[in-house]
Protein backbone atom coordinates (compact mmCIF):
# COMPACT_ATOMS: atom_id res chain seq x y z
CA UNK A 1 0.00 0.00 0.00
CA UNK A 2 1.02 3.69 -0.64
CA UNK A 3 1.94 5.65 2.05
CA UNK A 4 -0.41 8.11 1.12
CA UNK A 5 -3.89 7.20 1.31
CA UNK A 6 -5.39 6.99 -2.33
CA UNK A 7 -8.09 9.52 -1.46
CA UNK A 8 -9.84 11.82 1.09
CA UNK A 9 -13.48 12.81 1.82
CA UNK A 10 -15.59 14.24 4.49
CA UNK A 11 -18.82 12.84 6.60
CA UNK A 12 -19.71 15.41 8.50
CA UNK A 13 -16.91 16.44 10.51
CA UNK A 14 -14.93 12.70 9.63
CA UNK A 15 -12.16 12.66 7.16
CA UNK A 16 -12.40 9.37 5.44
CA UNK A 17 -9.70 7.57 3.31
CA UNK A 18 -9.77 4.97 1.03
CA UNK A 19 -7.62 2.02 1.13
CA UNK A 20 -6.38 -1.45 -0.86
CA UNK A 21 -5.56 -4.21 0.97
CA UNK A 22 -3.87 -6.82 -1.42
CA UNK A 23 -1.81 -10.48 0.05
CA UNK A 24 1.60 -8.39 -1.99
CA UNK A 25 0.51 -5.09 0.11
CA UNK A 26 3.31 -4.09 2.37
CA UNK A 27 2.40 -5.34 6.24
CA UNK A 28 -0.76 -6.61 5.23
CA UNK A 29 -0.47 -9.35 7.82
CA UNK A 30 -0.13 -6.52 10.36
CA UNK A 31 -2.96 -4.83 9.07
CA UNK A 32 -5.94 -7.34 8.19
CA UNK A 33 -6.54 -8.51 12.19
CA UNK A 34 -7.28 -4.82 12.73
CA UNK A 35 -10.34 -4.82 9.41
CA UNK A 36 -11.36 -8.92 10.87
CA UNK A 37 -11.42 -7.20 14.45
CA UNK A 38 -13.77 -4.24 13.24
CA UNK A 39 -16.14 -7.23 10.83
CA UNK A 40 -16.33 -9.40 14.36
CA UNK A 41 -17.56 -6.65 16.07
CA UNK A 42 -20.02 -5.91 13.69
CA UNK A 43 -21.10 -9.14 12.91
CA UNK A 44 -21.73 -10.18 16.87
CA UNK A 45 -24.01 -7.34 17.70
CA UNK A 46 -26.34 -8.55 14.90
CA UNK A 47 -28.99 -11.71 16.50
CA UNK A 48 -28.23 -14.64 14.88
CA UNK A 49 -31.54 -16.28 13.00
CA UNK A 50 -32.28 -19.33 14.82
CA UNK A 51 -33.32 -21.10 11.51
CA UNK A 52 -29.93 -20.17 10.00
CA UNK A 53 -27.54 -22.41 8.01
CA UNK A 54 -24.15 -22.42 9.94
CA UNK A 55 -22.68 -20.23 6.21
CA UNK A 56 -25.17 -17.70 7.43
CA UNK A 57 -23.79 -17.22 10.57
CA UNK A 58 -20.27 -14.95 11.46
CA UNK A 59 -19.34 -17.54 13.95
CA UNK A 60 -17.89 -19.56 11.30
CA UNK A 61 -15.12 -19.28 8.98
CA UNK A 62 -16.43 -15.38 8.22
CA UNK A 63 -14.35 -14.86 11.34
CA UNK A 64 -11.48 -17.02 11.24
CA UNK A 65 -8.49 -15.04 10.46
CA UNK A 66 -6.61 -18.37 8.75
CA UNK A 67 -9.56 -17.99 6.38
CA UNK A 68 -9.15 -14.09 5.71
CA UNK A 69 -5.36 -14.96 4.66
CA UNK A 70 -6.27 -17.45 2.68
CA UNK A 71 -9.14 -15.89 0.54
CA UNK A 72 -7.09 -12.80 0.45
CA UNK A 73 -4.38 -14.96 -0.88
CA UNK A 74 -6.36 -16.29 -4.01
CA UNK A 75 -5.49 -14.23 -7.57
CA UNK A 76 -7.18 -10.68 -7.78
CA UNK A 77 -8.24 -11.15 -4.43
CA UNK A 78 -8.34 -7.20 -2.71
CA UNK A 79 -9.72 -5.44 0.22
CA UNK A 80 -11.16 -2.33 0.52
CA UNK A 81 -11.70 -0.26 3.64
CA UNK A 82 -12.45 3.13 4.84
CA UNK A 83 -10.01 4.72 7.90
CA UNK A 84 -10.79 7.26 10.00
CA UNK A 85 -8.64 10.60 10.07
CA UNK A 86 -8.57 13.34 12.57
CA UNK A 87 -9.40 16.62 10.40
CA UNK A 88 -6.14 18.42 11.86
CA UNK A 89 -3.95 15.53 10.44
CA UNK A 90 -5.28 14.52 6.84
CA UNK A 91 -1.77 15.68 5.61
CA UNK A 92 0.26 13.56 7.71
CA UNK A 93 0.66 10.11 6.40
CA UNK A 94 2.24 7.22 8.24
CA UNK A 95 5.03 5.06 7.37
CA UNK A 96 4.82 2.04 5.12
CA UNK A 97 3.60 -0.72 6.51
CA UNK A 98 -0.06 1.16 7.99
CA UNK A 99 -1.36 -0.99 11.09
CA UNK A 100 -4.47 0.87 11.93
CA UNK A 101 -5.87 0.84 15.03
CA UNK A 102 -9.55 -1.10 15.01
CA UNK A 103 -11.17 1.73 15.74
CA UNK A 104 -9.78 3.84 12.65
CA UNK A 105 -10.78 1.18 10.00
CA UNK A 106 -14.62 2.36 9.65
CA UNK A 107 -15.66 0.22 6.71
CA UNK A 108 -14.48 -2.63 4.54
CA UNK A 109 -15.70 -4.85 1.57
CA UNK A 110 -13.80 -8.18 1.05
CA UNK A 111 -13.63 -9.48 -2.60
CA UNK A 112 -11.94 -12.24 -4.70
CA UNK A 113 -12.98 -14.51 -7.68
CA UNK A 114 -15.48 -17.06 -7.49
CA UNK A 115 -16.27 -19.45 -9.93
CA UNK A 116 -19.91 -20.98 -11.26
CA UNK A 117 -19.11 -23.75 -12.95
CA UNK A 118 -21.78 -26.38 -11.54
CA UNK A 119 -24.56 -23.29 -12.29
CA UNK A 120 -23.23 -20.43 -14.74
CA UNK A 121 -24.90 -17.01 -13.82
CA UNK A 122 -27.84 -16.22 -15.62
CA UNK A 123 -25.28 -13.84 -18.54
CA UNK A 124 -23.89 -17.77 -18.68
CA UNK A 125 -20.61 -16.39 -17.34
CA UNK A 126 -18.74 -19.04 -15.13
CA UNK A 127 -16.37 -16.48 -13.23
CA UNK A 128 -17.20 -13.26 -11.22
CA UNK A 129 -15.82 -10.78 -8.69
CA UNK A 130 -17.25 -11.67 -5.46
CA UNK A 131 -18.08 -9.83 -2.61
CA UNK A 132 -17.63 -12.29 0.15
CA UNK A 133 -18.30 -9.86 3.24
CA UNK A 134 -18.54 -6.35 3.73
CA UNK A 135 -19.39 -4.31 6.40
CA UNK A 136 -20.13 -0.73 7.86
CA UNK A 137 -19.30 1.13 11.27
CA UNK A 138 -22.82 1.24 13.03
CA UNK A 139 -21.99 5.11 13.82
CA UNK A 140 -20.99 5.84 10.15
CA UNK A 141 -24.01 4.12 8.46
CA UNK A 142 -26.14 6.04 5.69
CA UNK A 143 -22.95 8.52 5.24
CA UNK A 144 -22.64 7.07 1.57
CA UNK A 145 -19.76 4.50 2.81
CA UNK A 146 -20.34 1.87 0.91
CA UNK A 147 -21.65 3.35 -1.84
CA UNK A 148 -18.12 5.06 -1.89
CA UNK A 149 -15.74 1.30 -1.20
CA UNK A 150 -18.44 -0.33 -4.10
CA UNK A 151 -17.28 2.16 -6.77
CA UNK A 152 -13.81 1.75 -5.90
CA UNK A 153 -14.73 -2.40 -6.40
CA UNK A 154 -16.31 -1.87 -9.21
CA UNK A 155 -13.04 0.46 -11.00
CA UNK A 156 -10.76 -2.55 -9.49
CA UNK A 157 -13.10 -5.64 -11.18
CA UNK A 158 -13.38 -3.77 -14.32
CA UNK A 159 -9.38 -3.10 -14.37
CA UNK A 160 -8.54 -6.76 -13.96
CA UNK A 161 -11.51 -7.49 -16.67
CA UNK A 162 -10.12 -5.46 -19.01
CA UNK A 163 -6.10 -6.39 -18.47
CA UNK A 164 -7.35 -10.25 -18.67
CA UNK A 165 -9.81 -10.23 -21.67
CA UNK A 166 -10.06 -6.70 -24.13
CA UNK A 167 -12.38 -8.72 -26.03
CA UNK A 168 -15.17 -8.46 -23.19
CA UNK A 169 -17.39 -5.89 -22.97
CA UNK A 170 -18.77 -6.83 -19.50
CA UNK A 171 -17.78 -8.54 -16.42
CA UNK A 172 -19.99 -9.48 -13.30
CA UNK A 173 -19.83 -9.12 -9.72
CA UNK A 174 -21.78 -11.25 -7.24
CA UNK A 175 -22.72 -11.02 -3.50
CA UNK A 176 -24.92 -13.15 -1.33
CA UNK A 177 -27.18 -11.80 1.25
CA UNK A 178 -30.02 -13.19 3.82
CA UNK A 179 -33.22 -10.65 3.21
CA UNK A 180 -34.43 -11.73 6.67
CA UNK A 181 -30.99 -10.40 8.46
CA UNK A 182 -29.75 -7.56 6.50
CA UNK A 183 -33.28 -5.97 4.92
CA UNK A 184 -31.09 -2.77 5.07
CA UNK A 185 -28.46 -4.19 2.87
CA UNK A 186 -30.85 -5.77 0.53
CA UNK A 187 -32.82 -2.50 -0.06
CA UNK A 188 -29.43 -1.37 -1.02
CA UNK A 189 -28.81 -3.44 -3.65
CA UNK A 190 -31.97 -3.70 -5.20
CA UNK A 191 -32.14 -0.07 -5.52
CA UNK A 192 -28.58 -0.24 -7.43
CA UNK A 193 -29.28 -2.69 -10.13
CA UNK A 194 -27.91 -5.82 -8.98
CA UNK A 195 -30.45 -8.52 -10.43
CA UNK A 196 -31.71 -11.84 -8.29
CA UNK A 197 -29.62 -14.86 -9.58
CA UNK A 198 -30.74 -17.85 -7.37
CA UNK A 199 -31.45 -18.95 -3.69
CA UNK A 200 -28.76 -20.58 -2.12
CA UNK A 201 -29.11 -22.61 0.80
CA UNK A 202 -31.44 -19.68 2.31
CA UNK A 203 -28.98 -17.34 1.25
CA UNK A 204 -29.99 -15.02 -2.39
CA UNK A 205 -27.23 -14.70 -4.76
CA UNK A 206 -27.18 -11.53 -6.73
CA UNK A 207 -25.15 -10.24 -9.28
CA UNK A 208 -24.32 -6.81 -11.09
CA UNK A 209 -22.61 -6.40 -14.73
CA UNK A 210 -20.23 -3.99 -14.88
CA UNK A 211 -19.47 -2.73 -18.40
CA UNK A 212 -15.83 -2.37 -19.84
């Protein structure tokens, strides 16, 4: 990672920068407990649905930190998260490697490939971009965070599209979601053009198609 951050914007009186967290970034080992510690705490103040599958639970390997390193380790697998500046310091970057505190790291969305080969998506495309977790400070909600760390996912999927394949002129991202859970987060995405693909063991795939 740069030792600057890549960019800066305001919530209110929050400066906000945006970050890639790659398995070739400098420290990333140092720095990826600090984005699992803000997901966990997240993830446990939400009630678990007693009729849940164990996948839909954060329990399991969604908070393992052997299983972060090794997702993050797959090809064009990235991270990107939102930290938390003090206004009167924006200008001052820290060394190379960045451990963040937990408490600076405000939002993150995990992604790497995933492949469809047993169903295709409904395009018929057999690879995507998926977004395997993501998650929002409570406090910093409905400040346009994700909506900012999704266009950054989307520039990154369609950059790897386009250095893999120039002969594509789309590429898709997926995500999977419980309605019954996160209603929030599924309001969000219908209302964003990301289409219903199939149900999937209580869980609702979706995908988007980004064009190139």
């Amino acid at each position: 990672m740069d030792e600057k951050p890549e960019d800066d914007a305001r919530s209110g009186n929050t400066e906000l920068s945006t970050n890639i967290l790659r398995s070739t970034t400098p420290g990333f080992r140092e720095i990826l407990p600090h984005i699992l510690a803000l997901s966990n705490s997240i993830f446990s103040a939400i009630p678990r649905d007693p009729g849940a599958h164990d996948e839909q639970t954060h329990q399991s390997h969604h908070g393992s930190l052997n299983e972060w390193l090794r997702r993050l380790s797959l090809p064009g697998a990235f991270i990107v998260y939102l930290t938390q500046c003090e206004p009167s310091s924006v200008s001052v970057y820290p060394p190379n490697p960045y451990p963040p505190k937990s408490e600076e790291i405000v939002a993150f969305v995990f992604v790497h490939p995933r492949t469809h080969d047993d169903v295709p998506l409904s395009s018929r495309e057999t690879i995507s971009g998926h977004v395997w977790i993501a998650g929002v400070r409570p406090d910093l909600r409905r400040l346009g965070c994700l909506e900012r760390i999704m266009q950054r996912v989307e520039a990154e999927v369609r950059e790897a599209a386009l250095a893999s394949d120039s002969d594509r002129r789309e590429t898709p991202v997926t995500i999977c979601t419980v309605p019954s859970r996160f209603p929030a987060m599924w309001t969000w995405l219908l209302a964003r053009n990301w289409n219903v693909e199939r149900e999937m063991k209580g869980k609702i795939m979706l995908s988007k198609h980004l064009r190139l």
